[in-house]
N, C-alpha and C. Protein backbone atom coordinates (compact mmCIF):
# COMPACT_ATOMS: atom_id res chain seq x y z
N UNK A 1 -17.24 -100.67 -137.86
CA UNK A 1 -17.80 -101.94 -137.47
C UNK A 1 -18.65 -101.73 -136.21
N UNK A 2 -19.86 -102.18 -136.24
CA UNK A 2 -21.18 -101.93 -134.93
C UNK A 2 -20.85 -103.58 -134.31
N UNK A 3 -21.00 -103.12 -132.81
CA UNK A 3 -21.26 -104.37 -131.98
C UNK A 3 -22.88 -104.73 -132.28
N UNK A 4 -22.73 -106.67 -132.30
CA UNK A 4 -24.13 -106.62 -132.13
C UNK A 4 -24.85 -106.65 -130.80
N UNK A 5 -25.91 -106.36 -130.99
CA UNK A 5 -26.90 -106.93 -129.76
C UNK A 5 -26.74 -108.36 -129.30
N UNK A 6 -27.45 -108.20 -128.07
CA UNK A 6 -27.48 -109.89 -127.42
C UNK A 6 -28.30 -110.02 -128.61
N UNK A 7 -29.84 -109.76 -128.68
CA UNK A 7 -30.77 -109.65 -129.93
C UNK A 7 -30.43 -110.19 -131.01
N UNK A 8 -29.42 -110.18 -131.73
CA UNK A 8 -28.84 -110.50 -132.73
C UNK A 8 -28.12 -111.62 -132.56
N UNK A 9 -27.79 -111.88 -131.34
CA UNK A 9 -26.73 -113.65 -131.08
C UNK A 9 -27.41 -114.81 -131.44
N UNK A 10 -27.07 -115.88 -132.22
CA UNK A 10 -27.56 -116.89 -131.83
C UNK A 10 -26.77 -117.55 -129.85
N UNK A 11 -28.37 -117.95 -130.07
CA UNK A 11 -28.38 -118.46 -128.52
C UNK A 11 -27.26 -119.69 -128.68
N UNK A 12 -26.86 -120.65 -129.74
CA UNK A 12 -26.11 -121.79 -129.50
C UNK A 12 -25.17 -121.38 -131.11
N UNK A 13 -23.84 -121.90 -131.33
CA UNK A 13 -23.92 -122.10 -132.64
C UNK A 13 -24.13 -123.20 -133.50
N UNK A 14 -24.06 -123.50 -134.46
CA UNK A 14 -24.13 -124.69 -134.95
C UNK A 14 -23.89 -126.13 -134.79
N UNK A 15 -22.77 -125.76 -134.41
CA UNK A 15 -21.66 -126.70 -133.56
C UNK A 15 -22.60 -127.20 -132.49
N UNK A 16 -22.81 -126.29 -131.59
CA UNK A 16 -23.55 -126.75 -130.28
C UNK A 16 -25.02 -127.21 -130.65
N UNK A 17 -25.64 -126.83 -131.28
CA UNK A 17 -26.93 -126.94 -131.82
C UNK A 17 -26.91 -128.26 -132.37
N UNK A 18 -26.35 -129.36 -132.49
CA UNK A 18 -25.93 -130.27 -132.93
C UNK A 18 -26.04 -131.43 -131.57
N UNK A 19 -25.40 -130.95 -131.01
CA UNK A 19 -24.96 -131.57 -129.59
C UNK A 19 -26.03 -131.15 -128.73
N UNK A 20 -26.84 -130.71 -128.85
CA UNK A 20 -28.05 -130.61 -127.40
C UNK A 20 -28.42 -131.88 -127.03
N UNK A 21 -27.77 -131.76 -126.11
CA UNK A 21 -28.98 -132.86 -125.39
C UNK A 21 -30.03 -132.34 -123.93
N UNK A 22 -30.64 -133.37 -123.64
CA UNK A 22 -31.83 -133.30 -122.73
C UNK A 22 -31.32 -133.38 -121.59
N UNK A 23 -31.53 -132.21 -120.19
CA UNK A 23 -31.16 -132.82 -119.38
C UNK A 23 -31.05 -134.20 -118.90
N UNK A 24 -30.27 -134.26 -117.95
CA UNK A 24 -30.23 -135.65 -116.91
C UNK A 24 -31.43 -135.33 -115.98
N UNK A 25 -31.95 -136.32 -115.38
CA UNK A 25 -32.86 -135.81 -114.60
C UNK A 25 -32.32 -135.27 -113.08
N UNK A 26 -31.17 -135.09 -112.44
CA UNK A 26 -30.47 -134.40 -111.52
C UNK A 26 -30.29 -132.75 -111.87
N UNK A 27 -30.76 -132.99 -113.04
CA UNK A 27 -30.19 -131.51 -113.82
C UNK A 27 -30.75 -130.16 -112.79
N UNK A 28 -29.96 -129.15 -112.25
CA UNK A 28 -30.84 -127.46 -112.13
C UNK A 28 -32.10 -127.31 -112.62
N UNK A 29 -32.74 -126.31 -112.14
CA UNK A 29 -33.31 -125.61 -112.93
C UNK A 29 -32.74 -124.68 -113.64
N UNK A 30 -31.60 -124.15 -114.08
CA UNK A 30 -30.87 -123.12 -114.99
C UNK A 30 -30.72 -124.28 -116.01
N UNK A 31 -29.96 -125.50 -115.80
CA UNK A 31 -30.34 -126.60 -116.94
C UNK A 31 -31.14 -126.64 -117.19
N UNK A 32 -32.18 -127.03 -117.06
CA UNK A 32 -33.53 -126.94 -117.50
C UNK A 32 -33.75 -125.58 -118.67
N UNK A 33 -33.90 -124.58 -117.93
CA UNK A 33 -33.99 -123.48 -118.82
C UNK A 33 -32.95 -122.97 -120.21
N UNK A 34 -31.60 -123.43 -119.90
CA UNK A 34 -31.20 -123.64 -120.74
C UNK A 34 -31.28 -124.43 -122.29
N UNK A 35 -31.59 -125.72 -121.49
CA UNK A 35 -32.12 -126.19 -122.42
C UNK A 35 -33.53 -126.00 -123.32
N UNK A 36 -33.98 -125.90 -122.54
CA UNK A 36 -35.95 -125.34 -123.33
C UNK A 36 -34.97 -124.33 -124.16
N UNK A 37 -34.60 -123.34 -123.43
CA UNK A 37 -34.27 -122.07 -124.39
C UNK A 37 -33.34 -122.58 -126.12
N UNK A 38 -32.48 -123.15 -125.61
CA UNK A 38 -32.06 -123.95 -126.65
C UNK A 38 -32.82 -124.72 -127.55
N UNK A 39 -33.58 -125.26 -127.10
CA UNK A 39 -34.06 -126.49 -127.68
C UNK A 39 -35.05 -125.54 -128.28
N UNK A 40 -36.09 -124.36 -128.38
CA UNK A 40 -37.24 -123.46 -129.17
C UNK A 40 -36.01 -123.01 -130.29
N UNK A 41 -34.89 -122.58 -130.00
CA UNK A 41 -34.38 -121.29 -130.80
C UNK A 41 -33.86 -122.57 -131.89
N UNK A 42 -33.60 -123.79 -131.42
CA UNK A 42 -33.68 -124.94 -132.23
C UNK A 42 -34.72 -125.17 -133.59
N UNK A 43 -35.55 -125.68 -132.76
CA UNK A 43 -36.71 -126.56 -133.68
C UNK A 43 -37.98 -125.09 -134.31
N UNK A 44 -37.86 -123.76 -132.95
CA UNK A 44 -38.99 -123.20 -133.29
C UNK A 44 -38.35 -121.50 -134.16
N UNK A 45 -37.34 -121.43 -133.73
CA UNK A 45 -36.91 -120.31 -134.46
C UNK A 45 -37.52 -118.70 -134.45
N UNK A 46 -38.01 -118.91 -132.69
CA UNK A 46 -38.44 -117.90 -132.61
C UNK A 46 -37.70 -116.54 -131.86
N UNK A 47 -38.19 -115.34 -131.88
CA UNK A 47 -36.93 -114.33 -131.54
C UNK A 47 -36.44 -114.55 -129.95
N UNK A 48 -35.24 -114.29 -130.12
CA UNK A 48 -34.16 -115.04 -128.68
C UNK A 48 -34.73 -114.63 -127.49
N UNK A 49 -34.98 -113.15 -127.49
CA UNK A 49 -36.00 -112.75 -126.07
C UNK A 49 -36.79 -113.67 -125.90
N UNK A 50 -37.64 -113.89 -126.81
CA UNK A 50 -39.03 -114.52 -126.87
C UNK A 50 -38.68 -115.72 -125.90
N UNK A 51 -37.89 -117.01 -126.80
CA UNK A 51 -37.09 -118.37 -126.11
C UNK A 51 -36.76 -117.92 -124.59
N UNK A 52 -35.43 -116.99 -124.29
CA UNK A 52 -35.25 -117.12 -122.94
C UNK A 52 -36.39 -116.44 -122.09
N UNK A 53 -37.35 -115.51 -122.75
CA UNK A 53 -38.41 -115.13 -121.37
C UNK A 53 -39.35 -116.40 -121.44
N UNK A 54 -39.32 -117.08 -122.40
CA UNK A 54 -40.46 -118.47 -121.98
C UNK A 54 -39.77 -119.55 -121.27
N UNK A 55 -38.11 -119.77 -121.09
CA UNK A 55 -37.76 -120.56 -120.44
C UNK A 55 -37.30 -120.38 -119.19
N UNK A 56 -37.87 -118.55 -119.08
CA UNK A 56 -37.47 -118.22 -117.61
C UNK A 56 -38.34 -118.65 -116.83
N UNK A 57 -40.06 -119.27 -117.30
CA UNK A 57 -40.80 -119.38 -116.29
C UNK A 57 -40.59 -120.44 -115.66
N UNK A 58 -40.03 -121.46 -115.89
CA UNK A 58 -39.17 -122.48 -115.39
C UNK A 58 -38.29 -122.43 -114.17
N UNK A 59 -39.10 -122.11 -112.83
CA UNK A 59 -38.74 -122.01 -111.78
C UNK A 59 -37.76 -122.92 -110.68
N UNK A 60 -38.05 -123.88 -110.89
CA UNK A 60 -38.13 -125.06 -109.61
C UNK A 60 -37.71 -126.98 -110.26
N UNK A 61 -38.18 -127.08 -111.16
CA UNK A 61 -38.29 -128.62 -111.74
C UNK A 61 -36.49 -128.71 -112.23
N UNK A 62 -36.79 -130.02 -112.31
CA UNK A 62 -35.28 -130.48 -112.21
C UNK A 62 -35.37 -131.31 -113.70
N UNK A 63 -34.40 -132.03 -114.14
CA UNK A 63 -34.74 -132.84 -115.49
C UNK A 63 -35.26 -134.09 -115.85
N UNK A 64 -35.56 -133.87 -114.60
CA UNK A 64 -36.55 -135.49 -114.21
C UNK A 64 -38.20 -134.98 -114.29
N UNK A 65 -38.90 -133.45 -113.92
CA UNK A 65 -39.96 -133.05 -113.92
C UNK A 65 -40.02 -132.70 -115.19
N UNK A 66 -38.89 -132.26 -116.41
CA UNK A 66 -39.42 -131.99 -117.93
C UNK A 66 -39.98 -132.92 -118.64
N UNK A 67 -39.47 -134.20 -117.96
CA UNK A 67 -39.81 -135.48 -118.69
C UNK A 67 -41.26 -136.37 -118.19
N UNK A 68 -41.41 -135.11 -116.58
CA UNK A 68 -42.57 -136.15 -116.47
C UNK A 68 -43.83 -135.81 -116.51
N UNK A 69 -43.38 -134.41 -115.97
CA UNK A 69 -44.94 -133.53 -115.92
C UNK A 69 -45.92 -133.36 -117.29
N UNK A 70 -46.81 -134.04 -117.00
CA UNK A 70 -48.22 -134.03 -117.72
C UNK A 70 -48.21 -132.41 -118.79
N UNK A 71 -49.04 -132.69 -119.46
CA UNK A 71 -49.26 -131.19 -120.21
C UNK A 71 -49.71 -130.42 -119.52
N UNK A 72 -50.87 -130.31 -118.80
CA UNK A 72 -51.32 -129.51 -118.14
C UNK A 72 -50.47 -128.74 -117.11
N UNK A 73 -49.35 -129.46 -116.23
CA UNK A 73 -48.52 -128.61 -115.47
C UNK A 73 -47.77 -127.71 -116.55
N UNK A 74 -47.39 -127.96 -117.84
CA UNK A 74 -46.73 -126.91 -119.11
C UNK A 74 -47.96 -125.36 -119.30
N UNK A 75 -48.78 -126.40 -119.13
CA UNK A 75 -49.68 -125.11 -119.42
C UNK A 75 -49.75 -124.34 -118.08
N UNK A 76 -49.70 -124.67 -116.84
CA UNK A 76 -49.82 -123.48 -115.87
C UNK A 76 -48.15 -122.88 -115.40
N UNK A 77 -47.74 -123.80 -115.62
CA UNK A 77 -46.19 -123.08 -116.07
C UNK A 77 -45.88 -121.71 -117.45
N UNK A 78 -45.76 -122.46 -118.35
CA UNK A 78 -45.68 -121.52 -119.48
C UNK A 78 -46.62 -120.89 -120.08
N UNK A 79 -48.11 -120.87 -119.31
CA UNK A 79 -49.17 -120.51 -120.11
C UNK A 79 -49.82 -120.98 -121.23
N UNK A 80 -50.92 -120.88 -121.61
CA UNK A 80 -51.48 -121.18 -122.88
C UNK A 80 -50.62 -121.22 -124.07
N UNK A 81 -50.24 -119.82 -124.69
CA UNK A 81 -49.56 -119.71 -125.62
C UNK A 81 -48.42 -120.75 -126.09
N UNK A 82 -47.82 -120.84 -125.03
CA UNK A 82 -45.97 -120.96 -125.00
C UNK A 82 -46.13 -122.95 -124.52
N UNK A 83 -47.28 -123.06 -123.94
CA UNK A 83 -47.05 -124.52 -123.49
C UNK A 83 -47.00 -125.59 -124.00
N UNK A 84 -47.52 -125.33 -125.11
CA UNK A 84 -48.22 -126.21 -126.35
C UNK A 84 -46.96 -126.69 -126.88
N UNK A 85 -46.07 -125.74 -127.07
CA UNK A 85 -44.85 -125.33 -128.27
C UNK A 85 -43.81 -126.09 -127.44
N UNK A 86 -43.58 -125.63 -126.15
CA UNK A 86 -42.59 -126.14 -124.69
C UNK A 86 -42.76 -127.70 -124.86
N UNK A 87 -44.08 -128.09 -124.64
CA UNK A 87 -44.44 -129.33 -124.07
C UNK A 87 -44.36 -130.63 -125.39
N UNK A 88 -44.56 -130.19 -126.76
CA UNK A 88 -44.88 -130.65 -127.51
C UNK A 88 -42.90 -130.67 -128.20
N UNK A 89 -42.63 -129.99 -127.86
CA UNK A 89 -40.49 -130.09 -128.46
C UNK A 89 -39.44 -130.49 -127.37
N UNK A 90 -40.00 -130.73 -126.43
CA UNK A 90 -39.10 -130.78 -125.43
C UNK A 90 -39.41 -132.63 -125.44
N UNK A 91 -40.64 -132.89 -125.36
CA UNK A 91 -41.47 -134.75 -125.70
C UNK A 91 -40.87 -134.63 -126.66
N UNK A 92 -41.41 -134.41 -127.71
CA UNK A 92 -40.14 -134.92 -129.25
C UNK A 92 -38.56 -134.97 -128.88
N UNK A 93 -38.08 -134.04 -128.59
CA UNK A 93 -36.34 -134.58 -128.29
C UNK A 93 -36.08 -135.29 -127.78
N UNK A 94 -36.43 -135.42 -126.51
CA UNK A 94 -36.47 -136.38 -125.17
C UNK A 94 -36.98 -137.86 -125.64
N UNK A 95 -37.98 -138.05 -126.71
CA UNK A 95 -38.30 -139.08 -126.35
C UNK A 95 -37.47 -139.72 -128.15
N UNK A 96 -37.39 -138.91 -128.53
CA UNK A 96 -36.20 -139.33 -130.06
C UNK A 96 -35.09 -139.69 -129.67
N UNK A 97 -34.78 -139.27 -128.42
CA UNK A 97 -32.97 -139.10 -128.12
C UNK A 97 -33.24 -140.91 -127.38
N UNK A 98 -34.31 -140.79 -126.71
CA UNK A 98 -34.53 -142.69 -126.13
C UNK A 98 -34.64 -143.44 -126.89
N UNK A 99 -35.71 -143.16 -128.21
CA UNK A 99 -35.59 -144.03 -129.10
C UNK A 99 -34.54 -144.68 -129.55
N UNK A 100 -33.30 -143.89 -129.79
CA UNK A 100 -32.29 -143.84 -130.85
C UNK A 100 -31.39 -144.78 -129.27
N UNK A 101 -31.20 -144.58 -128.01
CA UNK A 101 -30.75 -145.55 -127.42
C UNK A 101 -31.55 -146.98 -126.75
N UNK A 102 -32.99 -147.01 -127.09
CA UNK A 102 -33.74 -148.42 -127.21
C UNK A 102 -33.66 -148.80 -128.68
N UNK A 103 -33.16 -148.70 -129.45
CA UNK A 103 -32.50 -148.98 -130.90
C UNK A 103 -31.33 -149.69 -130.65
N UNK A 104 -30.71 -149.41 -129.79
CA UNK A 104 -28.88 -149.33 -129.49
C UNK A 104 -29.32 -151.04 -128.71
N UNK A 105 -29.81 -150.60 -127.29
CA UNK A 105 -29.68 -151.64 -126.71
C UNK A 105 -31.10 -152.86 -127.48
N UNK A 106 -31.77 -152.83 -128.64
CA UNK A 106 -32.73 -153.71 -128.98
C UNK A 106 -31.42 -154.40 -129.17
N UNK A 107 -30.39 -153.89 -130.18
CA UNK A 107 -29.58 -154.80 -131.04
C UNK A 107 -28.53 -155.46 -129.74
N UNK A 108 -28.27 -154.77 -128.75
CA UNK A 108 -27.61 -155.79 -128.35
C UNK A 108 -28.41 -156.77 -127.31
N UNK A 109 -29.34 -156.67 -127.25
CA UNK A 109 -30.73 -157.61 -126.73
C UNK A 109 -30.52 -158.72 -127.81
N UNK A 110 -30.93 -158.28 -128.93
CA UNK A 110 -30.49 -159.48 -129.67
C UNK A 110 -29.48 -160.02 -129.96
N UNK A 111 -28.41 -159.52 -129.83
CA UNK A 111 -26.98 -160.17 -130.02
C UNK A 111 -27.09 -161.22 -128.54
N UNK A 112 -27.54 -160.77 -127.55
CA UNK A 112 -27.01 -161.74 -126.17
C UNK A 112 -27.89 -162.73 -126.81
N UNK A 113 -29.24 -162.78 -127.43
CA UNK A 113 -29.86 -163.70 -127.40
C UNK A 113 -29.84 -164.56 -128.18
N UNK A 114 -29.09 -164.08 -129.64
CA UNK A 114 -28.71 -165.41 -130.39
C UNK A 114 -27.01 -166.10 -130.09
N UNK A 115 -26.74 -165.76 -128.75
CA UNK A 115 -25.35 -166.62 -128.73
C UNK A 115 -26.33 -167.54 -128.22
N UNK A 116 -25.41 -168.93 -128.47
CA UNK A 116 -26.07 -169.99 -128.84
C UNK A 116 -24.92 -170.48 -128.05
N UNK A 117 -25.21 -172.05 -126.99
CA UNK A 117 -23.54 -172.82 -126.41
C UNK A 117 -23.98 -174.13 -127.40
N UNK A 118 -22.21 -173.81 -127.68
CA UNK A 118 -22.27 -175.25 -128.45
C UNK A 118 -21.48 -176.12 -128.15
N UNK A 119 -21.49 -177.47 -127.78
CA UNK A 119 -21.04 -178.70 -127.03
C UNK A 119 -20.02 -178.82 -128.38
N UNK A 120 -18.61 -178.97 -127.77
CA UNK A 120 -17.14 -178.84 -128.23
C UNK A 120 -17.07 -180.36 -127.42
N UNK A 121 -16.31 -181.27 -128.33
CA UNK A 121 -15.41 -181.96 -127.51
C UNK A 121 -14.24 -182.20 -127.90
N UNK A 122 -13.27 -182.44 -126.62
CA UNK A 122 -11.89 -182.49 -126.58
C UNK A 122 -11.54 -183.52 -127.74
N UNK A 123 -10.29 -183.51 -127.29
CA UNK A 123 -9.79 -184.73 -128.78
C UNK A 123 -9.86 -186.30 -128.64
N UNK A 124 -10.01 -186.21 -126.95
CA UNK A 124 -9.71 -187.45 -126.29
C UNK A 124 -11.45 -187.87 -126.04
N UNK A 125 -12.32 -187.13 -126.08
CA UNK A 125 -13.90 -186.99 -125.90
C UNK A 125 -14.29 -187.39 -124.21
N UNK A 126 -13.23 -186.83 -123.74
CA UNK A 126 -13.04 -186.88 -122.54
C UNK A 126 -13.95 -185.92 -121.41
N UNK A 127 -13.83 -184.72 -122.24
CA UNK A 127 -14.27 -183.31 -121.32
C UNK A 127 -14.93 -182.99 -122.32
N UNK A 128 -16.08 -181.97 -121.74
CA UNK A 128 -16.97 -181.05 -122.68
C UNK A 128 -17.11 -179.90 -122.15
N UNK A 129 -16.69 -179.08 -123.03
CA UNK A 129 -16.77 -177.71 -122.45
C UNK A 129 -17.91 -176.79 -123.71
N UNK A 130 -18.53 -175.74 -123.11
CA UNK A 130 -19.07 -174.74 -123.88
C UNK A 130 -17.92 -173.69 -124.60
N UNK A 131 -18.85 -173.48 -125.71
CA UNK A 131 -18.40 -172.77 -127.30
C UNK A 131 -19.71 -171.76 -127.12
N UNK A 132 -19.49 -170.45 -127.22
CA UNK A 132 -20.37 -169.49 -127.71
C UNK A 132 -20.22 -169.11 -129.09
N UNK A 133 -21.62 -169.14 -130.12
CA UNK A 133 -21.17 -168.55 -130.83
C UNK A 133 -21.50 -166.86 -131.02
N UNK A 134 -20.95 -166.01 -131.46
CA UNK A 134 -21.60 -164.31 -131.07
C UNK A 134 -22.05 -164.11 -132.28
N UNK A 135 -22.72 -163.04 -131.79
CA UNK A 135 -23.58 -161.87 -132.95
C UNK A 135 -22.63 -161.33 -133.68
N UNK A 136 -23.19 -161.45 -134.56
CA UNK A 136 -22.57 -160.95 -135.98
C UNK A 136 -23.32 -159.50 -136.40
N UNK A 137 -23.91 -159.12 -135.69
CA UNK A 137 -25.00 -157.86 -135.93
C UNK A 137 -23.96 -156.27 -135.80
């Protein structure tokens, strides 16, 4: 039986590859790089050296600069080649992973907004108090 190479590892397994998420924006820069690295060997499937030497150029930014910096800072970061690929999968996750929680909170936007108060009165028609009715969503 041969040991394998790092070369040969997947960078995440399945399991984890599942569960990526996007940094927080407090995140390291080793978060950061982690993730890019993750997130290519993900969506781009390219060889593992390849992923972690493009997410080593990832010096300094935190997970608040992956999300904000313009393309052009990708490109003098990761270069021509690699920036396109960086800048263009890292926006797709990041901004799928928001979608899917402005989805979450649309519906309960609409749930607050169709409770409705409805004027209840006592038996004696004495007092009136509010009745909500809730979302059924």
């Amino acid at each position: 039986m041969t040991a394998l190479s790092d070369e040969k590892l997947p960078l995440y397994s399945a399991a984890a590859t599942s569960s990526l998420l996007p940094p927080q924006p407090t995140a390291t820069p080793d978060d950061v790089r982690d993730f890019i690295a993750g997130l290519l060997v993900l969506t781009r499937d390219p060889p593992l050296q390849h992923a972690r030497e493009t997410a080593s150029k990832w010096k300094l930014g935190t997970g608040r600069e992956l999300n904000a910096y313009p393309p052009g800072v990708y490109a003098d970061i990761f270069g021509s080649e690699d920036a396109w690929m960086v800048y263009r999968e890292t926006q797709l996750f990041i901004r799928g992973r928001e979608k899917g929680k402005n989805t979450r909170k649309d519906r309960l936007r609409k749930c607050w907004l169709s409770m409705r108060p409805l004027q209840v009165e006592d038996a004696d028609n004495s007092d009136r108090g509010l009745s909500y009715r809730y979302c059924d969503h």
